[in-house]
Protein backbone atom coordinates (compact mmCIF):
# COMPACT_ATOMS: atom_id res chain seq x y z
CA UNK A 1 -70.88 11.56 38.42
CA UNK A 2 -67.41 10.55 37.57
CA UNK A 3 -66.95 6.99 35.89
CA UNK A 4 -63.80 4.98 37.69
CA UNK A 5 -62.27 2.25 34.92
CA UNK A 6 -59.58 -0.38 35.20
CA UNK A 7 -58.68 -2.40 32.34
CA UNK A 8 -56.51 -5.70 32.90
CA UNK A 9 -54.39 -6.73 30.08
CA UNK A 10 -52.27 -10.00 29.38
CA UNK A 11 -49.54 -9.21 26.53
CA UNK A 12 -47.79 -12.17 25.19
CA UNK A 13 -43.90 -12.03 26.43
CA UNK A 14 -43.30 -11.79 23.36
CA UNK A 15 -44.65 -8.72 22.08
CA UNK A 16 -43.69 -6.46 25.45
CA UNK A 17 -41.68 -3.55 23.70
CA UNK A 18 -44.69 -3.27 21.18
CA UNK A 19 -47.10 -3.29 23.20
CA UNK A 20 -45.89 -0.47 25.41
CA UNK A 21 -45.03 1.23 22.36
CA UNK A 22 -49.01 0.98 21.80
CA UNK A 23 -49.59 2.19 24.94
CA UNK A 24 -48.01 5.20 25.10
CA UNK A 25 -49.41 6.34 22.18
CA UNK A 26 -53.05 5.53 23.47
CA UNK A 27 -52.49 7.39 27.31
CA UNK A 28 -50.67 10.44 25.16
CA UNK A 29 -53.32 11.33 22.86
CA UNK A 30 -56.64 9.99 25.42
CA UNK A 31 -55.02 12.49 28.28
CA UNK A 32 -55.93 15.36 25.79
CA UNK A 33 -59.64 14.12 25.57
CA UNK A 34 -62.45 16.26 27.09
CA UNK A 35 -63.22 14.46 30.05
CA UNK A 36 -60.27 12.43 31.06
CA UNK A 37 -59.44 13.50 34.81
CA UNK A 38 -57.03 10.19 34.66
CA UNK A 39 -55.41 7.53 32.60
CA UNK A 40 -52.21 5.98 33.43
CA UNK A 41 -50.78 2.64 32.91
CA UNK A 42 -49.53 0.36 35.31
CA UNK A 43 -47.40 -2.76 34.70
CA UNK A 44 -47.94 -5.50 37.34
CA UNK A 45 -44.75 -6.05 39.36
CA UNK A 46 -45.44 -9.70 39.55
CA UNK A 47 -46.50 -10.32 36.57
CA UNK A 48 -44.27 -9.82 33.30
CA UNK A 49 -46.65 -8.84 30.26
CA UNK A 50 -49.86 -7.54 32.57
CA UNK A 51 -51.24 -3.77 32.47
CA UNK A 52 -53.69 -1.79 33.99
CA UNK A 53 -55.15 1.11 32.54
CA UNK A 54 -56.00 3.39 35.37
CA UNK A 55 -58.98 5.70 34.28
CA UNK A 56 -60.61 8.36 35.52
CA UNK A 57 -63.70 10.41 33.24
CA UNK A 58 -65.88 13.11 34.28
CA UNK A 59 -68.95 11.35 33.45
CA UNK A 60 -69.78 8.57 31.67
CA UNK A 61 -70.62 10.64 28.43
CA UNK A 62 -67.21 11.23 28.41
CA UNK A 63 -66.43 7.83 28.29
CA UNK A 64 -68.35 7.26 25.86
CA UNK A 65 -67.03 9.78 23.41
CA UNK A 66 -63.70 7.95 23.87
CA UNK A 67 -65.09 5.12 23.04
CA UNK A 68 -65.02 5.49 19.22
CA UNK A 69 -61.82 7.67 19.10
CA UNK A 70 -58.95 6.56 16.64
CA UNK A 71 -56.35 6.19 18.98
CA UNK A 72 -58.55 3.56 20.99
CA UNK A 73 -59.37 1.91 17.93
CA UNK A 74 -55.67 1.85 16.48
CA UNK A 75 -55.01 0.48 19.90
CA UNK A 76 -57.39 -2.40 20.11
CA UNK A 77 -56.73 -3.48 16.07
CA UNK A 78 -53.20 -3.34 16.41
CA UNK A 79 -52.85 -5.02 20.25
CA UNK A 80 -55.08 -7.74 19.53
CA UNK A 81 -52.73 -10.46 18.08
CA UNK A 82 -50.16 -9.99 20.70
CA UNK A 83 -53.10 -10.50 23.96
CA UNK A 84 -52.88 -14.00 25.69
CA UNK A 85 -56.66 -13.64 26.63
CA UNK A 86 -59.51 -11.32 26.09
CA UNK A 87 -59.36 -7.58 28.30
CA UNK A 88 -60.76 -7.54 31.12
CA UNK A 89 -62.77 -3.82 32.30
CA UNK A 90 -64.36 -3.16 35.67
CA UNK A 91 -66.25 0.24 35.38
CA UNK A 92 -68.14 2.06 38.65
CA UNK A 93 -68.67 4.69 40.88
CA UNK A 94 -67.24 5.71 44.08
CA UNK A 95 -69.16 5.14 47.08
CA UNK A 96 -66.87 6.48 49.63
């Protein structure tokens, strides 16, 4: 069963062209992952500084081998002095 994922992060205004930079590294290299059917990033129009990761894995196995990849990791270390407030993920299945 595939595993849906959005991720909500707040990025200090401060630290936009960084974090994007961050970003793009981390949707380049997890789009080659076994697994990944989807990840794309989405800036909020409203909102200056907040993304969504958009992510779609053939199971949750998959997932979970992404989970501990380097990229992710590199991402989180390196991201997590320029985040207002902790990352918010909603993970789940499609009913319909």
């Amino acid at each position: 069963m595939s595993l849906h994922i959005i991720a909500l992060f707040k990025f200090s205004e401060n630290y936009l062209m960084e974090a994007v930079e961050l970003f793009q590294n981390l949707v380049k290299e997890t789009r080659k992952e076994e697994g990944c059917l989807q990840y794309d990033l989405i800036e909020d129009k409203d909102n200056k500084g907040t993304f969504f990761l958009i992510e779609l894995w053939e199971s949750i196995e998959h997932h979970n081998m992404h989970v501990g990849q380097d990229h992710l990791l590199n991402f989180l270390r390196d991201s997590s002095r320029m985040t207002e407030r902790s990352t918010e993920v909603y993970k789940g299945f499609k009913i319909y």
